[in-house]
Protein backbone atom coordinates (compact mmCIF):
# COMPACT_ATOMS: atom_id res chain seq x y z
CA UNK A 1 86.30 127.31 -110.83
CA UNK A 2 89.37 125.92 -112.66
CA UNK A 3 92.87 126.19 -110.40
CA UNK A 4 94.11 128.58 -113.67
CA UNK A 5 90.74 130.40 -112.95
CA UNK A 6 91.78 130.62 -108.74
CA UNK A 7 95.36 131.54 -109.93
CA UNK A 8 94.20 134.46 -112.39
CA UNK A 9 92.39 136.10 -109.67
CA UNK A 10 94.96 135.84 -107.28
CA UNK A 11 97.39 137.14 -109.39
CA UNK A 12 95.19 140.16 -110.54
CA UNK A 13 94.41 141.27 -106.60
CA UNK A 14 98.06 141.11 -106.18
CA UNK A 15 98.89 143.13 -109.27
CA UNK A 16 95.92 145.66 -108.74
CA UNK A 17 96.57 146.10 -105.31
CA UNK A 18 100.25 145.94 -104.19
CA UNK A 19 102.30 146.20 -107.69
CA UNK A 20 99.86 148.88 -109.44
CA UNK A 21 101.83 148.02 -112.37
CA UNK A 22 99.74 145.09 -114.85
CA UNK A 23 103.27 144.60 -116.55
CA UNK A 24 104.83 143.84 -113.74
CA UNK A 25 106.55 140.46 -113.45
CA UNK A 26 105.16 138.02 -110.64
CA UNK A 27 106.49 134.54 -110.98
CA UNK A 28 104.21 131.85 -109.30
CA UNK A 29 106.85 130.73 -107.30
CA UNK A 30 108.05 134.46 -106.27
CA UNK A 31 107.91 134.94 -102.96
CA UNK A 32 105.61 137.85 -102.20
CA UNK A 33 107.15 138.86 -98.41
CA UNK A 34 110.91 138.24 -99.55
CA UNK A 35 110.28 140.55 -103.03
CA UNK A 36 108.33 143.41 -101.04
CA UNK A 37 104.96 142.60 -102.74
CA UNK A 38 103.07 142.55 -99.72
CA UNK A 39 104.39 143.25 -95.57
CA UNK A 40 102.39 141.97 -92.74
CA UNK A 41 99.65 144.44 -92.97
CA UNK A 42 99.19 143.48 -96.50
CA UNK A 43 99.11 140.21 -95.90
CA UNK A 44 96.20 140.76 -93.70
CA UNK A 45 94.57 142.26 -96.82
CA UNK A 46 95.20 139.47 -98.62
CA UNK A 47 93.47 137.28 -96.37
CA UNK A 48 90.47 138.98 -96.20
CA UNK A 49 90.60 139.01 -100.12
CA UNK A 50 90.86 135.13 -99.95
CA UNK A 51 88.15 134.93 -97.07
CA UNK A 52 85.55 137.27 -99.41
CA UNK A 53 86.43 135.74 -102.81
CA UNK A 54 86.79 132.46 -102.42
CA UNK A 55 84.67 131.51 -99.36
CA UNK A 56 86.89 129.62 -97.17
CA UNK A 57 88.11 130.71 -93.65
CA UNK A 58 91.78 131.03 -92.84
CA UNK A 59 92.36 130.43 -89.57
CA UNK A 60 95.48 131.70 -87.83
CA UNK A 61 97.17 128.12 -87.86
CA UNK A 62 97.15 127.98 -91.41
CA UNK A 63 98.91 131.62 -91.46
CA UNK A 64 102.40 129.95 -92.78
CA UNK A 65 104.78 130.73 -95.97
CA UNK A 66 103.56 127.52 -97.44
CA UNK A 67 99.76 128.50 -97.74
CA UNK A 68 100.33 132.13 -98.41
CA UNK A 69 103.82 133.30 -99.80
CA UNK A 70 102.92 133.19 -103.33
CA UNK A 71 100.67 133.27 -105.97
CA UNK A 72 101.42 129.28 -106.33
CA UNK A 73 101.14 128.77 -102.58
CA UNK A 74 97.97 130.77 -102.77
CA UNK A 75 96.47 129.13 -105.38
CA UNK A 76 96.69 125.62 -104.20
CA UNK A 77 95.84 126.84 -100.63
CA UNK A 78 92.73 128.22 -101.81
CA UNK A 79 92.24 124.65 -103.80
CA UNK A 80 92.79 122.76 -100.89
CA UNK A 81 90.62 124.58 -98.79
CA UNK A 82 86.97 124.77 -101.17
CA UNK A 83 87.92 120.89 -101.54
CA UNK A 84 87.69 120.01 -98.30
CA UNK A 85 84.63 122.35 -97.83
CA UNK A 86 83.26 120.51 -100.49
CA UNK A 87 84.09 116.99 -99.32
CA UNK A 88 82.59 118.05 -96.05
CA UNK A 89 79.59 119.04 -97.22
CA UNK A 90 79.05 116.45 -99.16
């Protein structure tokens, strides 16, 4: 899965589940806290999304703006993570 691929479906959970609107403008560097997107129980669901769809584990360290504030942030957090999955499995 291509990091465009990662970002698509990131963007389309997003959209489908928080803006309800596919028109809606979400910048890759928006953040998705500051801009009302998602609040802290959304967030949660956002995790679990990453957790299902991806297969990685988010642990609660890793619970920062950097990994998880926006579809960017998300993207290459979900990147990093099936790397080093893969890396370790290897």
């Amino acid at each position: 899965m291509t990091t465009d691929e990662i970002e698509a479906q990131v963007r389309e959970f997003l959209v489908s589940n928080f803006l309800f609107d596919p028109n809606a403008a979400l910048a890759a560097g928006d953040s998705l806290l500051e801009n009302g997107v998602v609040d802290s129980t959304g967030m949660l669901e956002v995790i679990q999304f990453l957790e299902a769809t991806f297969d990685i584990q988010v642990d609660d360290m890793e619970v920062l703006p950097e990994n998880l504030d926006s579809v960017r942030n998300l993207t290459n957090f979900i990147v990093r993570k099936r790397t080093a999955a893969a890396v370790a499995a290897a």
